[in-house]
C-alpha atoms as a PDB file:
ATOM      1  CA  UNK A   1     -90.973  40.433 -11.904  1.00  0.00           C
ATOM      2  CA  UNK A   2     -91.091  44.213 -11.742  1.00  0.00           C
ATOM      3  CA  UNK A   3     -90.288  46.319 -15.002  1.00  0.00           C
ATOM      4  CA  UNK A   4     -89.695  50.491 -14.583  1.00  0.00           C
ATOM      5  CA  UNK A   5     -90.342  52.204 -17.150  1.00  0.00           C
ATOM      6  CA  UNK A   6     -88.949  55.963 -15.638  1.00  0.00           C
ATOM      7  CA  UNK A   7     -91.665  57.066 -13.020  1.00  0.00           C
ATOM      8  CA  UNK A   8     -93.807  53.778 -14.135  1.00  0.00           C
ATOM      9  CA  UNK A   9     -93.428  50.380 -12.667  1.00  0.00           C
ATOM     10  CA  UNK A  10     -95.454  47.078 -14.237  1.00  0.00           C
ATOM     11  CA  UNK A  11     -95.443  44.541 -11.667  1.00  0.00           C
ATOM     12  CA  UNK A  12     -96.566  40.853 -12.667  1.00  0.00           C
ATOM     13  CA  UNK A  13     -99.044  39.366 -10.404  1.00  0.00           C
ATOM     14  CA  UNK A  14    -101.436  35.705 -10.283  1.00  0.00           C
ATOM     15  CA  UNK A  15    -104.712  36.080 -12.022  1.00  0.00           C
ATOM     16  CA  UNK A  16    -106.231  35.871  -8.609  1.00  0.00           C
ATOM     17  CA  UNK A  17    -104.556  39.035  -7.754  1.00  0.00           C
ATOM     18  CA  UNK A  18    -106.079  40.539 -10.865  1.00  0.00           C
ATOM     19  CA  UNK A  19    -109.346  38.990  -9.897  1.00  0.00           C
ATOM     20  CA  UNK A  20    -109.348  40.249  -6.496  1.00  0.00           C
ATOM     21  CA  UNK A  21    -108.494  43.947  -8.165  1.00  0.00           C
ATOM     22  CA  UNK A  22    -111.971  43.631 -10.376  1.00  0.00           C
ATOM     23  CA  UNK A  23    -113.940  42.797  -7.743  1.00  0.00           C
ATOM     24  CA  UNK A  24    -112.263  45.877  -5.974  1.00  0.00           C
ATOM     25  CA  UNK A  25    -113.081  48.144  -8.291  1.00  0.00           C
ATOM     26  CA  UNK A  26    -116.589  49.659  -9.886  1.00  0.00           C
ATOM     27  CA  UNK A  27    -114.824  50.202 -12.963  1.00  0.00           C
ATOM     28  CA  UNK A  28    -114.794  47.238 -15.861  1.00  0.00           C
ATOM     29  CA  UNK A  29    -111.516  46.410 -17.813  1.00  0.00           C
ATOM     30  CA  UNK A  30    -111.159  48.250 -21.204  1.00  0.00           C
ATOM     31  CA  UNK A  31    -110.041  46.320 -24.577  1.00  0.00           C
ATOM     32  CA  UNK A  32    -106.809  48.250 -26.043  1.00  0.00           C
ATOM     33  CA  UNK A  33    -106.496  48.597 -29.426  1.00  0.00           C
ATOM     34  CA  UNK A  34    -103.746  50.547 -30.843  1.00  0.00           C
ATOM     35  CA  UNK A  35    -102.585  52.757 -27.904  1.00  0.00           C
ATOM     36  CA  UNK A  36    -103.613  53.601 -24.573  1.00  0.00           C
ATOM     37  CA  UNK A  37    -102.188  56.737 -22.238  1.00  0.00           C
ATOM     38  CA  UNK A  38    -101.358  55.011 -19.165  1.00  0.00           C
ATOM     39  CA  UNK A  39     -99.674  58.361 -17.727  1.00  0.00           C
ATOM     40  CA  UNK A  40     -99.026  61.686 -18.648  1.00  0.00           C
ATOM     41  CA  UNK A  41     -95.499  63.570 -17.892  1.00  0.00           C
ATOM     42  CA  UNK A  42     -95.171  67.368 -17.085  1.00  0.00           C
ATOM     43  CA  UNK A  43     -93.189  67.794 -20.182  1.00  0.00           C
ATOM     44  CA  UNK A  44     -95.834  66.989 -22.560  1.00  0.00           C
ATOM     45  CA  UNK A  45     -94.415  62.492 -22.081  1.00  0.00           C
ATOM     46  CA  UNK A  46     -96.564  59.935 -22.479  1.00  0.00           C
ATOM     47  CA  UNK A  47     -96.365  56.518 -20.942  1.00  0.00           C
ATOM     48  CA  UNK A  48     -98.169  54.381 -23.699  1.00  0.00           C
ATOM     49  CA  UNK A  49     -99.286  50.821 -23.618  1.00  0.00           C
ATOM     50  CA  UNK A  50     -99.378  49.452 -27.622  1.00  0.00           C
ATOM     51  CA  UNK A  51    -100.740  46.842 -29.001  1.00  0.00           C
ATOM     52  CA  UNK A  52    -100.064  46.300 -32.508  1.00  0.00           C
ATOM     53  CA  UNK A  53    -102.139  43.570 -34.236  1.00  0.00           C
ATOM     54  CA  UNK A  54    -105.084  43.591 -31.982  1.00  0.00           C
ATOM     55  CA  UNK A  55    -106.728  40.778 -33.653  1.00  0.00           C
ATOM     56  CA  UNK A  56    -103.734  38.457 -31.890  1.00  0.00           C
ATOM     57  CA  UNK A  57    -102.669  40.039 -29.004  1.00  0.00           C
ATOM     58  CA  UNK A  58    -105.842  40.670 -26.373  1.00  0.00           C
ATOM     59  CA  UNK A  59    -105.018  43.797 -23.785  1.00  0.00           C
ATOM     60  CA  UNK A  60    -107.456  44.615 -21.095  1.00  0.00           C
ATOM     61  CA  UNK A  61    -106.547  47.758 -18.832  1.00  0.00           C
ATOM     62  CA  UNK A  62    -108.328  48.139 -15.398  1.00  0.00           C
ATOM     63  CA  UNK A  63    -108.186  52.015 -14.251  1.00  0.00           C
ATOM     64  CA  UNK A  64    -108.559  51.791 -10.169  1.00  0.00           C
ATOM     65  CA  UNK A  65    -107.649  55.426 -10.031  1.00  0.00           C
ATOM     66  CA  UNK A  66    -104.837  57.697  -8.143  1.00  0.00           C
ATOM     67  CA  UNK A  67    -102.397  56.325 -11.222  1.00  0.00           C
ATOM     68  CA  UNK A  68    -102.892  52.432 -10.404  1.00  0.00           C
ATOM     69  CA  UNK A  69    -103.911  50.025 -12.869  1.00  0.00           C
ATOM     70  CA  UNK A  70    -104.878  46.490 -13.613  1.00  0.00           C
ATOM     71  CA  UNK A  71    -103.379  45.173 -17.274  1.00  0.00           C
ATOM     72  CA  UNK A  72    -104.295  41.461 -18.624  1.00  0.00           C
ATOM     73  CA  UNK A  73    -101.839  40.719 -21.656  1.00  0.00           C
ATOM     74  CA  UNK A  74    -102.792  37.642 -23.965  1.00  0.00           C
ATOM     75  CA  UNK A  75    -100.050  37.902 -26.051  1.00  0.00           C
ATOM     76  CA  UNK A  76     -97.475  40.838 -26.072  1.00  0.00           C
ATOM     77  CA  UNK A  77     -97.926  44.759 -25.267  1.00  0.00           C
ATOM     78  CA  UNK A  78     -95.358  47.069 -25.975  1.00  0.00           C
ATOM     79  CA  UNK A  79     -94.655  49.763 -23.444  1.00  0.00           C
ATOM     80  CA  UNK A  80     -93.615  53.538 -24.399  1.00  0.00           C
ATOM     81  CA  UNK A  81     -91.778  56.662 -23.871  1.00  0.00           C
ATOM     82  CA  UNK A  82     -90.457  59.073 -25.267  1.00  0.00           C
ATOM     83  CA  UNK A  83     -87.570  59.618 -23.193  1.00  0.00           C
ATOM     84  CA  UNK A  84     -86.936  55.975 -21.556  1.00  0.00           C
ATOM     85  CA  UNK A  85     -85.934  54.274 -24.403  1.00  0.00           C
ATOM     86  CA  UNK A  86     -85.991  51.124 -25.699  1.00  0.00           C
ATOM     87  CA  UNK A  87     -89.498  50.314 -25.754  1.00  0.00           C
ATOM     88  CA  UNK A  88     -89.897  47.259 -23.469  1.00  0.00           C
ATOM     89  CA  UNK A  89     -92.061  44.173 -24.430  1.00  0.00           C
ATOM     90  CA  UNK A  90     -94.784  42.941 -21.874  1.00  0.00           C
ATOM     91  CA  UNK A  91     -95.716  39.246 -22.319  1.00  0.00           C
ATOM     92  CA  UNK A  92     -98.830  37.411 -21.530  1.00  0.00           C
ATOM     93  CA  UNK A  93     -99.808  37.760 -17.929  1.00  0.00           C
ATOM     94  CA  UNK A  94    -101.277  40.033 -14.988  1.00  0.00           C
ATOM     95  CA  UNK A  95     -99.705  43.347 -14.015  1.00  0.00           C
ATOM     96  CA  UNK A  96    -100.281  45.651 -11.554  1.00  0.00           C
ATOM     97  CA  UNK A  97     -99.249  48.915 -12.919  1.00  0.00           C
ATOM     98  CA  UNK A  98     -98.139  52.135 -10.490  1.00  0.00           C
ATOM     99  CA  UNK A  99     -96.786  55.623 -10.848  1.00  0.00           C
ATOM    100  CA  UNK A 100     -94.498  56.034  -8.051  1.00  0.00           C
ATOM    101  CA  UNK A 101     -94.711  59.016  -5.734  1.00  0.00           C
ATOM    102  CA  UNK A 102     -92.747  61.510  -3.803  1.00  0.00           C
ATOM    103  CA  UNK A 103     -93.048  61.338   0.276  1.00  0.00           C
ATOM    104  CA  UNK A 104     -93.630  64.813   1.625  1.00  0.00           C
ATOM    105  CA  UNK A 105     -94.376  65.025   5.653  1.00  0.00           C
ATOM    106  CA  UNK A 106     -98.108  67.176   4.622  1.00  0.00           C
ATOM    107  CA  UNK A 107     -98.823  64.755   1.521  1.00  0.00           C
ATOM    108  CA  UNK A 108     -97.634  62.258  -1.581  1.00  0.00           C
ATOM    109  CA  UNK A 109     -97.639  63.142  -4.866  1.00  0.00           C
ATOM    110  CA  UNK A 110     -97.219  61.860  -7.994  1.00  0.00           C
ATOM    111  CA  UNK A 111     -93.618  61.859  -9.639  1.00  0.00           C
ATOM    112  CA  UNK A 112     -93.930  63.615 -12.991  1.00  0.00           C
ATOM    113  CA  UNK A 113     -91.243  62.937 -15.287  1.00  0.00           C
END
């Protein structure tokens, strides 16, 4: 299951795969609590992950850098933006969360939306 979000794509995966991505990584998973900035846009956009009632629904964001990220939902997340509305609603699970990018023949880079 893959959910877009604009220039943002979640993309459920097996707790394995999020296992694998921990062991990957030197960074540890973060609790969220309230909001987290997943991405920023050029225009001043955010890409938000909220969790409203914390003490119910558990969110743990892994940052494995160049706009990639691990997310563990017990519960349900609500993704954001201001401009790529509705809000959507993540359930429990493992995502794999990516910023897509632009294919130039010298480089790739980031979409900003």
């Amino acid at each position: 299951m893959k959910i877009f979000q604009g220039d943002v794509v979640y993309i459920k995966i097996s707790e394995s795969q999020f296992k694998k991505l921990v062991k990957e990584t030197k960074n540890k998973p973060v609790k969220v609590e309230g909001s987290y900035v997943v991405v920023h846009g050029e225009s001043g956009n955010t890409h938000r992950i909220v969790v409203e009632e914390p003490t119910k629904n558990k969110v743990e964001l892994l940052e494995l850098g160049n706009g990639l990220f691990g997310l563990k939902v017990n519960g349900q997340a609500v993704i954001t933006h201001e401009k790529h509305l509705p809000e959507k609603t993540l359930g429990s699970g493992f995502y794999f969360v990516a910023q897509k990018t632009e294919y130039f023949p010298n480089e790739e880079r980031l979409i900003k939306d």
